[in-house]
N, C-alpha and C. Protein backbone atom coordinates (compact mmCIF):
# COMPACT_ATOMS: atom_id res chain seq x y z
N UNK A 1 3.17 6.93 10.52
CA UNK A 1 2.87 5.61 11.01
C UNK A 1 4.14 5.03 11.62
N UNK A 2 4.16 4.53 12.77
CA UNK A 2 5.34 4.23 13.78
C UNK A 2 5.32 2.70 12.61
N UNK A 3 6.56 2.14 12.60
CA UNK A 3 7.01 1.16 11.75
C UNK A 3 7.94 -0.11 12.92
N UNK A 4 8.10 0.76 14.12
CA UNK A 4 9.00 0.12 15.24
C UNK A 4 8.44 -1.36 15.28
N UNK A 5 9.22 -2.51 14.99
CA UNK A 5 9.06 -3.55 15.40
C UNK A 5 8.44 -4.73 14.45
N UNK A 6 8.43 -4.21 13.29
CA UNK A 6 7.76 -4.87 12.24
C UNK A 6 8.01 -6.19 12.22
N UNK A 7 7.33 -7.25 12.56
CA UNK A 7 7.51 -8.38 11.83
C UNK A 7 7.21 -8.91 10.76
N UNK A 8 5.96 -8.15 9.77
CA UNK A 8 5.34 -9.10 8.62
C UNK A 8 4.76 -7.84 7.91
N UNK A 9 4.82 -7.78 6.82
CA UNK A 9 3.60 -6.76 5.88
C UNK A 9 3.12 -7.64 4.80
N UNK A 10 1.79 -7.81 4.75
CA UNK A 10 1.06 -8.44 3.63
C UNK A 10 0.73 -7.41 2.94
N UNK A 11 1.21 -7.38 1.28
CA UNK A 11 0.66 -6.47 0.26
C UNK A 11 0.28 -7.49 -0.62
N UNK A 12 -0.82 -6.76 -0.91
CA UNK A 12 -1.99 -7.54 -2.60
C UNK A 12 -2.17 -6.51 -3.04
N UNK A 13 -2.52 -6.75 -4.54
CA UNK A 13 -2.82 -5.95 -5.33
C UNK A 13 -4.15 -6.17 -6.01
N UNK A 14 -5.21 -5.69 -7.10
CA UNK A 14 -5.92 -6.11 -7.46
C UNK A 14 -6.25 -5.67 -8.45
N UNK A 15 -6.06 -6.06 -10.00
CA UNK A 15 -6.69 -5.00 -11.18
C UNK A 15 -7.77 -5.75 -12.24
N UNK A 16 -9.09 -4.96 -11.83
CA UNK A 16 -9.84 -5.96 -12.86
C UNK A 16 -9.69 -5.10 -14.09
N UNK A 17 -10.05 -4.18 -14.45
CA UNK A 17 -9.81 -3.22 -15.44
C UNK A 17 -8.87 -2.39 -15.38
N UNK A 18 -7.99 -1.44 -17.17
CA UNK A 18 -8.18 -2.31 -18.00
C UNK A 18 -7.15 -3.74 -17.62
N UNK A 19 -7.14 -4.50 -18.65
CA UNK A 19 -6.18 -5.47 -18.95
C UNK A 19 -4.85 -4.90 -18.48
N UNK A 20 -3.47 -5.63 -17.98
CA UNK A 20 -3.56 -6.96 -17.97
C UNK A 20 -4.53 -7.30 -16.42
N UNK A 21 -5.03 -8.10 -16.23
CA UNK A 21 -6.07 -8.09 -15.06
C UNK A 21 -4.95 -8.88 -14.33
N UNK A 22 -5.28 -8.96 -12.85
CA UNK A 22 -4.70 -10.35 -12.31
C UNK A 22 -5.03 -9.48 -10.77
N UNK A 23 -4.55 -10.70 -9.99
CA UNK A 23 -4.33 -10.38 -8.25
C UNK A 23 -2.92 -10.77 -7.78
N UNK A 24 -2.12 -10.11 -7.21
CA UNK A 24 -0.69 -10.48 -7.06
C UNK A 24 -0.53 -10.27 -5.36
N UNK A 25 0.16 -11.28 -4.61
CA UNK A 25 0.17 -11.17 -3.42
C UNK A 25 1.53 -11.08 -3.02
N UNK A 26 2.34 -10.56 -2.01
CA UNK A 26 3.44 -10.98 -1.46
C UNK A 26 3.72 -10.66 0.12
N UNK A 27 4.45 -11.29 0.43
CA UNK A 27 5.11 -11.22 2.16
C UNK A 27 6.25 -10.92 2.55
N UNK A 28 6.14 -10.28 3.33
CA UNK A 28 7.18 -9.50 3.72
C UNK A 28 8.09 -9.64 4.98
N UNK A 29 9.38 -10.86 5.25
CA UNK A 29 9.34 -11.27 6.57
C UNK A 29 10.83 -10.97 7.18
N UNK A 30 11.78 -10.34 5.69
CA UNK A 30 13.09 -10.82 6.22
C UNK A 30 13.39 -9.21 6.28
N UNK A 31 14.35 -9.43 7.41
CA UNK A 31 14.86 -8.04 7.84
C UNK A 31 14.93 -6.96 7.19
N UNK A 32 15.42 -7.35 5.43
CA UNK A 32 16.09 -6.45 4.92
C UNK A 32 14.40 -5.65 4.11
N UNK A 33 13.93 -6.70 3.49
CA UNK A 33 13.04 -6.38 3.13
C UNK A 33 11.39 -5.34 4.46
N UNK A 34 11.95 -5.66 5.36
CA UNK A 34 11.13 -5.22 6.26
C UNK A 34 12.02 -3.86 6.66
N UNK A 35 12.69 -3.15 6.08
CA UNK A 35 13.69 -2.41 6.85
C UNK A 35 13.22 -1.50 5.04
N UNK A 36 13.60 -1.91 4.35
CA UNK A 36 13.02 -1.05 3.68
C UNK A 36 11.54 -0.56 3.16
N UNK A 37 10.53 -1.27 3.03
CA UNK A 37 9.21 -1.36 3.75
C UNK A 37 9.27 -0.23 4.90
N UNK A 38 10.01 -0.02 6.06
CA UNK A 38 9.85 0.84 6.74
C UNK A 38 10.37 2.30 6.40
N UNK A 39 11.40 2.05 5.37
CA UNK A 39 12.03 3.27 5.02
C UNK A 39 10.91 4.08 4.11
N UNK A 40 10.10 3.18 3.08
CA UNK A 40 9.34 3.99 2.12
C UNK A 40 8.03 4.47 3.07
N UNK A 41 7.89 4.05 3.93
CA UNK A 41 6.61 4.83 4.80
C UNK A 41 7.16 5.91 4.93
N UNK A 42 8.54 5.81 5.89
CA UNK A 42 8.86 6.97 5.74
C UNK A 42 9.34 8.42 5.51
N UNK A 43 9.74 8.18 4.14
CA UNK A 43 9.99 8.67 3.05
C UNK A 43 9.20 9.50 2.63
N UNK A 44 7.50 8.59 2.42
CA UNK A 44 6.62 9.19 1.97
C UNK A 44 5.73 9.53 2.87
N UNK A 45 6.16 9.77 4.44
CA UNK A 45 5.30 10.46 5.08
C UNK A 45 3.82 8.96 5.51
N UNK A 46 3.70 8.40 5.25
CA UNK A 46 2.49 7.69 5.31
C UNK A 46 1.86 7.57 6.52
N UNK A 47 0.77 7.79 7.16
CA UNK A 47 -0.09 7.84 7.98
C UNK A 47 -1.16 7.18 7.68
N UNK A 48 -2.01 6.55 8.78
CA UNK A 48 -3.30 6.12 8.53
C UNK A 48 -4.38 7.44 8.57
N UNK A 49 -5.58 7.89 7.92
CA UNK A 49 -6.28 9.00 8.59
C UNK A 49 -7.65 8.04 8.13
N UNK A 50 -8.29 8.98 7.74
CA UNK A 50 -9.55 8.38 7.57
C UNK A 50 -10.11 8.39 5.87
N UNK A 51 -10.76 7.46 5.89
CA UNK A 51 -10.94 7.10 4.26
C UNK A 51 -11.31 8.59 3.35
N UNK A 52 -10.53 8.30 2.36
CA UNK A 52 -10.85 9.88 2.17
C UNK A 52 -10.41 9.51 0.28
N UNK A 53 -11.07 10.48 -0.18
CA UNK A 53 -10.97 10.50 -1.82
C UNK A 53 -12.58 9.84 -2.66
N UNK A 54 -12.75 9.78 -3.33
CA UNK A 54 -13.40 9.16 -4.53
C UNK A 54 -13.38 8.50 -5.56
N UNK A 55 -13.66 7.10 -5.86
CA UNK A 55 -13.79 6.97 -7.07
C UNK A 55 -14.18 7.78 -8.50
N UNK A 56 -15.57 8.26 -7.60
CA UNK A 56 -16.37 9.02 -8.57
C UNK A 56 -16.82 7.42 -9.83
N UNK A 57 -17.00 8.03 -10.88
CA UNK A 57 -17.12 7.05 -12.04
C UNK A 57 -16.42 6.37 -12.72
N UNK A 58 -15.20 6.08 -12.12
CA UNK A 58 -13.99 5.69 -12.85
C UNK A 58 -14.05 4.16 -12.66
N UNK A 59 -13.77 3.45 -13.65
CA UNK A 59 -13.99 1.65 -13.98
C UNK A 59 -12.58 1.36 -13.82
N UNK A 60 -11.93 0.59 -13.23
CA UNK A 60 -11.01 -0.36 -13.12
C UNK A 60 -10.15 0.06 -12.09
N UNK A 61 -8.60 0.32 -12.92
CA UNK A 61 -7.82 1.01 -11.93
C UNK A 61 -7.37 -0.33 -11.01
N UNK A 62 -6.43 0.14 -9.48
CA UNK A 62 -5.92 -0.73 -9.27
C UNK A 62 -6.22 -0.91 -7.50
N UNK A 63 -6.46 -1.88 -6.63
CA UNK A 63 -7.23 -1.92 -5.19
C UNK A 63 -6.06 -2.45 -4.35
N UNK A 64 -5.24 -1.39 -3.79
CA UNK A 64 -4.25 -2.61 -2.91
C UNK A 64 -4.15 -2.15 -1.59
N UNK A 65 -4.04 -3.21 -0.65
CA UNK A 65 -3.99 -4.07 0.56
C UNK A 65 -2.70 -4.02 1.14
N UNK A 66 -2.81 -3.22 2.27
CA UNK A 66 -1.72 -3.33 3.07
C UNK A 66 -2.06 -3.97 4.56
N UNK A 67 -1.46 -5.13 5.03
CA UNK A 67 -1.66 -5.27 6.23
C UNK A 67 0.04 -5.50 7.49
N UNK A 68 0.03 -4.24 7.75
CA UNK A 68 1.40 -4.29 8.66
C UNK A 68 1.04 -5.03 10.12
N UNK A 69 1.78 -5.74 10.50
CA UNK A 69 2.26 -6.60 11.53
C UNK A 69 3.12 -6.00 12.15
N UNK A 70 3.02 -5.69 13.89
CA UNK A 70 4.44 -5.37 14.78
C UNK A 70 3.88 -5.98 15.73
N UNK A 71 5.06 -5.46 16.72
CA UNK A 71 4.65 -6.14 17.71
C UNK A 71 3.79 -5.43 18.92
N UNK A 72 2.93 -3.92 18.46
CA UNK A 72 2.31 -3.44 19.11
C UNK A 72 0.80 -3.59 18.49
N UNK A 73 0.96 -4.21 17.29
CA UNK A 73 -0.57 -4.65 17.09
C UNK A 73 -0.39 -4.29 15.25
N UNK A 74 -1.57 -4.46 14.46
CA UNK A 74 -1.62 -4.85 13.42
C UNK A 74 -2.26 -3.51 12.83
N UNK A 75 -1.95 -2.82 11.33
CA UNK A 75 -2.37 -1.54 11.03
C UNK A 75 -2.78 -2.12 9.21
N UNK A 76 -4.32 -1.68 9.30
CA UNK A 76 -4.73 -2.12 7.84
C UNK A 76 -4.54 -0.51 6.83
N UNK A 77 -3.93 -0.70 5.81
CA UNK A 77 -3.86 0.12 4.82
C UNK A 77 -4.67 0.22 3.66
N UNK A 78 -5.35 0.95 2.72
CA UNK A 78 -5.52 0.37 1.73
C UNK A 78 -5.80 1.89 0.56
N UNK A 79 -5.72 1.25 -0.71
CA UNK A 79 -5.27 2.56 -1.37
C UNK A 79 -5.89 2.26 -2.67
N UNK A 80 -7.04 3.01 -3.23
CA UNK A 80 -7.73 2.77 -4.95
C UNK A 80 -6.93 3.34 -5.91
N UNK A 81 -6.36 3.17 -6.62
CA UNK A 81 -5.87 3.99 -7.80
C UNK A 81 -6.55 4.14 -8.91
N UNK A 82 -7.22 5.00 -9.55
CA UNK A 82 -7.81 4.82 -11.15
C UNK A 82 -7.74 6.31 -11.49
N UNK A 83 -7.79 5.63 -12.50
CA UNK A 83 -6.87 7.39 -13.70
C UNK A 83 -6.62 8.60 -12.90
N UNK A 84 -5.57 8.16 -12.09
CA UNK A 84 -4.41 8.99 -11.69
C UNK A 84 -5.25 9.84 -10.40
N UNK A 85 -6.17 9.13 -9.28
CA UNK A 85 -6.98 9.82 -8.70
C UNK A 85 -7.00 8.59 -7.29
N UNK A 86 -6.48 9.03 -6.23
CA UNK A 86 -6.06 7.75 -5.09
C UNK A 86 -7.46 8.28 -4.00
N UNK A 87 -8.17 7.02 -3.93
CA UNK A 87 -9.02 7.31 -2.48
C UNK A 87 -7.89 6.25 -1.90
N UNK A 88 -8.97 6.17 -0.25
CA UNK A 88 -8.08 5.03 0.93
C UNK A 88 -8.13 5.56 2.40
N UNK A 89 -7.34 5.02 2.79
CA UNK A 89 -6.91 5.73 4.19
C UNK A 89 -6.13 5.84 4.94
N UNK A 90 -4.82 6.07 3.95
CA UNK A 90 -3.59 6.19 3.66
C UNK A 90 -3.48 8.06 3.66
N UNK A 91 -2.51 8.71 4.31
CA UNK A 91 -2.53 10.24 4.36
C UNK A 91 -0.69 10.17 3.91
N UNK A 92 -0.34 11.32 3.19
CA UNK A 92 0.98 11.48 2.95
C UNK A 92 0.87 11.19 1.20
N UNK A 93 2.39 10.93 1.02
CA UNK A 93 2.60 10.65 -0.14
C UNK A 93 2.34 9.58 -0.88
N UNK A 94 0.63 9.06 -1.03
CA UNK A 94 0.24 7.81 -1.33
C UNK A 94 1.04 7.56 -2.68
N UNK A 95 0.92 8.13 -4.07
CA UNK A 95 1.38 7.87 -4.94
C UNK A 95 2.96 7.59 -5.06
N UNK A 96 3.72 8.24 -4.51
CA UNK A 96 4.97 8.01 -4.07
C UNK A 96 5.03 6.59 -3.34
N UNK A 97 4.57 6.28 -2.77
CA UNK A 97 4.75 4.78 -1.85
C UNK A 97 4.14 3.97 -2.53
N UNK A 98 2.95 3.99 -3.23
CA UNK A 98 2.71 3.28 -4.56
C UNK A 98 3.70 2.50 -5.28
N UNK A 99 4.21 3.96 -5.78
CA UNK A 99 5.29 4.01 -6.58
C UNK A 99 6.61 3.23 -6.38
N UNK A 100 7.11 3.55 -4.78
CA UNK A 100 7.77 2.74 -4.37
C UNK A 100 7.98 1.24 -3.93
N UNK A 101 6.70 0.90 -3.55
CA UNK A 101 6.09 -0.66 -3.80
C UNK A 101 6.51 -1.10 -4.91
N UNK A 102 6.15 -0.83 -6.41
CA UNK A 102 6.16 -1.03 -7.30
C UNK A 102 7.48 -1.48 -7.96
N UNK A 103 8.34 -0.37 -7.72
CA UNK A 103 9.66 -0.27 -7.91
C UNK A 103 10.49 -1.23 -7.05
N UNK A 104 10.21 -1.55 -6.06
CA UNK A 104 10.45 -2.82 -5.39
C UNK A 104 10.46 -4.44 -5.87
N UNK A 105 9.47 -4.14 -6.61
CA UNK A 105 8.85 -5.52 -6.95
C UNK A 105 7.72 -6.30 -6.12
N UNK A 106 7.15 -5.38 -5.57
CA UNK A 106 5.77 -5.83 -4.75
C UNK A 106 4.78 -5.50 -5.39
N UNK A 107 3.62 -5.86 -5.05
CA UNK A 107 2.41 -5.45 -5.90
C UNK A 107 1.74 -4.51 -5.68
């Protein structure tokens, strides 16, 4: 995923199940933080492809929202996590960039 020109990334998160539940949002506007944001895409390889994976039967788990901003137009992300099993339409190292979100302090 080309990252050239980023002005904004909106990440949310979403966990109804299990506990602790909540929805956590944040923005992404200042250089530094947008500079690394670009580094963990590409780090982990991240591409858009096409929705791909399964829930299957799995209850809760975690629903998060990526919406990147440049200045060649706007790229929606999004990624299910539940017991250790990622749908979305996200290609590459989803769990790794997860991961790295996380470790950030984003949601």
């Amino acid at each position: 995923m080309d990252t050239t020109g980023l002005t904004e990334v909106q990440i949310s998160s979403s966990q109804a199940l299990p506990p602790p539940y909540g929805q956590h949002q944040t923005t992404l506007t200042s250089a530094a933080s947008l500079a690394q944001f670009a580094r963990l895409v590409s780090d982990n390889h991240i591409g858009v492809g096409s929705t791909s994976g399964s829930s299957g039967a799995c209850t809760g788990g975690i629903q998060y929202t990526i919406v990147v901003m440049a200045r060649s137009g706007t790229t929606n992300l999004s990624a299910y996590d539940c017991a250790n099993q990622i749908s979305g339409n996200m290609s590459g190292n989803v769990s790794g960039f997860i991961s790295g979100l996380e470790a950030a302090g984003w949601p």
